[in-house]
PDB file of N, CA and C in Angstrom:
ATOM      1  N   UNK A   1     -17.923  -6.297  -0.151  1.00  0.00           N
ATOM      2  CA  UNK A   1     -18.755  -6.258  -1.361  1.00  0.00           C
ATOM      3  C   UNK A   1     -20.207  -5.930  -1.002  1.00  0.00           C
ATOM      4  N   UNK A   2     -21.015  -6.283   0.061  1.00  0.00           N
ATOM      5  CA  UNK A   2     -21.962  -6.315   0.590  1.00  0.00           C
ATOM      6  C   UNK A   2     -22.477  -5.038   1.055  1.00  0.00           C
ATOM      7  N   UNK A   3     -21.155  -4.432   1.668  1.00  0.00           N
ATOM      8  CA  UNK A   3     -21.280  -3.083   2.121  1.00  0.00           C
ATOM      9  C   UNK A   3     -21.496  -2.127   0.976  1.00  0.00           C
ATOM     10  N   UNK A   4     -20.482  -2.027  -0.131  1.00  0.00           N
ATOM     11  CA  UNK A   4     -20.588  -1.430  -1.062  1.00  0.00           C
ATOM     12  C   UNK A   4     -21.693  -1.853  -1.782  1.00  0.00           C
ATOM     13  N   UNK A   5     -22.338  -2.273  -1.980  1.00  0.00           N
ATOM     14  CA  UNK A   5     -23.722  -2.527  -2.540  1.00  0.00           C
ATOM     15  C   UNK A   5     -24.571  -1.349  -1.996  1.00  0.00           C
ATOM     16  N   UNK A   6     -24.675  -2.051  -0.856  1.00  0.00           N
ATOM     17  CA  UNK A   6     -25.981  -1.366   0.620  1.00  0.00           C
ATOM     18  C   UNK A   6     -25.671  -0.044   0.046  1.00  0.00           C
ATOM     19  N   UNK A   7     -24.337   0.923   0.197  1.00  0.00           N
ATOM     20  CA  UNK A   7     -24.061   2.085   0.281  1.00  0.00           C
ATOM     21  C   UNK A   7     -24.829   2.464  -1.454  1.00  0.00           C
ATOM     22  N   UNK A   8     -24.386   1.660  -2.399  1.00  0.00           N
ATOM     23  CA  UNK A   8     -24.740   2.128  -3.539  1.00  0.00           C
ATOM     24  C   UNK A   8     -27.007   2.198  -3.539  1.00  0.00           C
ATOM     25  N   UNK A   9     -27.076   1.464  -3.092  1.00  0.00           N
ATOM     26  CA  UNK A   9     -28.426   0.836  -3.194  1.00  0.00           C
ATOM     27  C   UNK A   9     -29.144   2.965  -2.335  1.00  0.00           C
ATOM     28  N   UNK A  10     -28.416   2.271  -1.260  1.00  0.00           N
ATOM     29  CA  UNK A  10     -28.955   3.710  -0.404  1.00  0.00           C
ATOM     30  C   UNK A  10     -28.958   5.163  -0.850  1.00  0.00           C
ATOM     31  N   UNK A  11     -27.991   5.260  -1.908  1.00  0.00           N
ATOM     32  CA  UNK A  11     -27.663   6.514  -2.570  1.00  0.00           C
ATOM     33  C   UNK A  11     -28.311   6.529  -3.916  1.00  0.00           C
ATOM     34  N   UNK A  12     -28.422   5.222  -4.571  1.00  0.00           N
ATOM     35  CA  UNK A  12     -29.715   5.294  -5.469  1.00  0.00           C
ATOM     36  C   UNK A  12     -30.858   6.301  -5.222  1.00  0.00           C
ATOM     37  N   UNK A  13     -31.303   5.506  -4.062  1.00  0.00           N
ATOM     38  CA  UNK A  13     -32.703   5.214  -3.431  1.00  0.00           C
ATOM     39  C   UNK A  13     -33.229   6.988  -3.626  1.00  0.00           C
ATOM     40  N   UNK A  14     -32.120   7.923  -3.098  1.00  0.00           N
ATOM     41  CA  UNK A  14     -32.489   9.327  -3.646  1.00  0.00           C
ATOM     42  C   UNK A  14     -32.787   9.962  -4.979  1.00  0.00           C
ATOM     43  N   UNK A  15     -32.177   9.510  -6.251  1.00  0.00           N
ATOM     44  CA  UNK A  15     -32.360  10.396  -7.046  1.00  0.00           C
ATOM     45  C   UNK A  15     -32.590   8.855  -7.898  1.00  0.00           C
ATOM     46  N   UNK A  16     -32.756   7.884  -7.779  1.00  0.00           N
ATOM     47  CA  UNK A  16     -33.632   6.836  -9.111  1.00  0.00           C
ATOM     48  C   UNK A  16     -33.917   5.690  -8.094  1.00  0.00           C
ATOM     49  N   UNK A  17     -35.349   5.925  -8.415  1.00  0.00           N
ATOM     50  CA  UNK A  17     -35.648   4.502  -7.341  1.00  0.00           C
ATOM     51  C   UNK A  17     -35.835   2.941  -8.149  1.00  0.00           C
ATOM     52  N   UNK A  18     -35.774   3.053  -9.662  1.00  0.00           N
ATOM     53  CA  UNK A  18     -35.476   1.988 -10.369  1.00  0.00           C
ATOM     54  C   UNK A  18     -34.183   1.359 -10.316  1.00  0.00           C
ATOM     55  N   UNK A  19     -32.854   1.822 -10.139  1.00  0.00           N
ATOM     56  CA  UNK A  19     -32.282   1.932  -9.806  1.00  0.00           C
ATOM     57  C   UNK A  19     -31.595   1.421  -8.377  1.00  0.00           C
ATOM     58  N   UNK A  20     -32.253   2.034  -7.561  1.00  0.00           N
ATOM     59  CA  UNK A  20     -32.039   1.562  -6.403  1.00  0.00           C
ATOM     60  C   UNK A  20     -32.913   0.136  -5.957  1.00  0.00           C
ATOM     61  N   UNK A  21     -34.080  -0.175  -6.687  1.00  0.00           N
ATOM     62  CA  UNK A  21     -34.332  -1.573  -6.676  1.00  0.00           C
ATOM     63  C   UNK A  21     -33.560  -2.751  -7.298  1.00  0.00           C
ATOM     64  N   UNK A  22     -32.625  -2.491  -8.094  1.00  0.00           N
ATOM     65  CA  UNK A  22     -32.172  -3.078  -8.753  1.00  0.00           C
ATOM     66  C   UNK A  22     -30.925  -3.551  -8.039  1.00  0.00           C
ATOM     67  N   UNK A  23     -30.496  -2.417  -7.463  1.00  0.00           N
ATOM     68  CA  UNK A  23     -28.921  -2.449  -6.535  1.00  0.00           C
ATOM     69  C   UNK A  23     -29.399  -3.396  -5.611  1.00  0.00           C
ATOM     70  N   UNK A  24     -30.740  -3.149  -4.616  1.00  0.00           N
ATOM     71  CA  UNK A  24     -31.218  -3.437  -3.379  1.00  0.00           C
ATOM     72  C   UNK A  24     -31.500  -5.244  -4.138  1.00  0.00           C
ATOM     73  N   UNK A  25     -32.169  -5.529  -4.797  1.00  0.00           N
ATOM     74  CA  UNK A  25     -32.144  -6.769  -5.401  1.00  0.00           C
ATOM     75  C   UNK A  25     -30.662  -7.458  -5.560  1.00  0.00           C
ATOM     76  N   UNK A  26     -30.093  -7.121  -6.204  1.00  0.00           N
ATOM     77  CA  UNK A  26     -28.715  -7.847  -5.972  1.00  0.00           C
ATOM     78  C   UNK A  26     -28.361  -7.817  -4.411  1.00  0.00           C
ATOM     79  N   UNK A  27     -28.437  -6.502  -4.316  1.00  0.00           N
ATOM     80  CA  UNK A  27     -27.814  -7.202  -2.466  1.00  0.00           C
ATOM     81  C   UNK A  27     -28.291  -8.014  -1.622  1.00  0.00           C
ATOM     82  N   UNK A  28     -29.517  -8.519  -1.934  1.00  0.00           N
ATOM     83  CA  UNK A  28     -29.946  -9.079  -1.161  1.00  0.00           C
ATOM     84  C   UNK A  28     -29.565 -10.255  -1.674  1.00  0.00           C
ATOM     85  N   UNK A  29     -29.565 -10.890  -3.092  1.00  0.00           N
ATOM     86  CA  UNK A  29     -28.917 -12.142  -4.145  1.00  0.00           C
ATOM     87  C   UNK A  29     -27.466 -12.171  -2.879  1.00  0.00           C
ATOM     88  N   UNK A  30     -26.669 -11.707  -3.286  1.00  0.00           N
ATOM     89  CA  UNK A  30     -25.663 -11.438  -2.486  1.00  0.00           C
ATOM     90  C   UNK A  30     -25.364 -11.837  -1.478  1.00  0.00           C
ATOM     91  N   UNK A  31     -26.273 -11.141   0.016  1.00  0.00           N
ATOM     92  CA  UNK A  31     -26.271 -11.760   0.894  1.00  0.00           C
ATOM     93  C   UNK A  31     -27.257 -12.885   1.334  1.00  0.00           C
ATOM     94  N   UNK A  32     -28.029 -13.661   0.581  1.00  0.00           N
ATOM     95  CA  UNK A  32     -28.638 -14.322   0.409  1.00  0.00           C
ATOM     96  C   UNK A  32     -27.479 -16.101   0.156  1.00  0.00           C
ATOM     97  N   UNK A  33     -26.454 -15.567  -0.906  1.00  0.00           N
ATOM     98  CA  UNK A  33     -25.642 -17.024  -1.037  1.00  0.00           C
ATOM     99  C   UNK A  33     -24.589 -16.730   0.011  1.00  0.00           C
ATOM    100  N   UNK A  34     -24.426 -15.295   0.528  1.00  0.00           N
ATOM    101  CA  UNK A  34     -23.326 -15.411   1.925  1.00  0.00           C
ATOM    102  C   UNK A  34     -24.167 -16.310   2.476  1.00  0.00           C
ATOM    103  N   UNK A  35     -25.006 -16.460   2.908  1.00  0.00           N
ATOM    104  CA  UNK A  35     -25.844 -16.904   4.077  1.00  0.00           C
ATOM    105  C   UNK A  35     -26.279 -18.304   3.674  1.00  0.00           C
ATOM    106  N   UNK A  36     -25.846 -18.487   2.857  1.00  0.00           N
ATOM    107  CA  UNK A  36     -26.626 -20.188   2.676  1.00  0.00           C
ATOM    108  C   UNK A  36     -25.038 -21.476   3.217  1.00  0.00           C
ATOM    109  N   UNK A  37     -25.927 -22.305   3.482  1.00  0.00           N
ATOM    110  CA  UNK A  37     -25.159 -23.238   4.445  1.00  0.00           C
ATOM    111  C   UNK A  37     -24.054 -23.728   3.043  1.00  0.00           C
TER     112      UNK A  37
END
């Protein structure tokens, strides 16, 4: 799920960068509760 984010976020990032903040924000939500104890 994490991966597919990143990939979406990264392919944003070219043609809408609103967009790609938005993806890049969740992924980080994302791996943010992977990572919590």
């Amino acid at each position: 799920m994490e991966t597919q984010l990143l990939l979406i976020a990264v392919n944003g990032k070219s043609h809408d960068i609103r967009i790609h903040k938005t993806y890049e924000a969740t992924f980080i939500n994302q791996l943010t509760n992977f990572l919590k104890p």
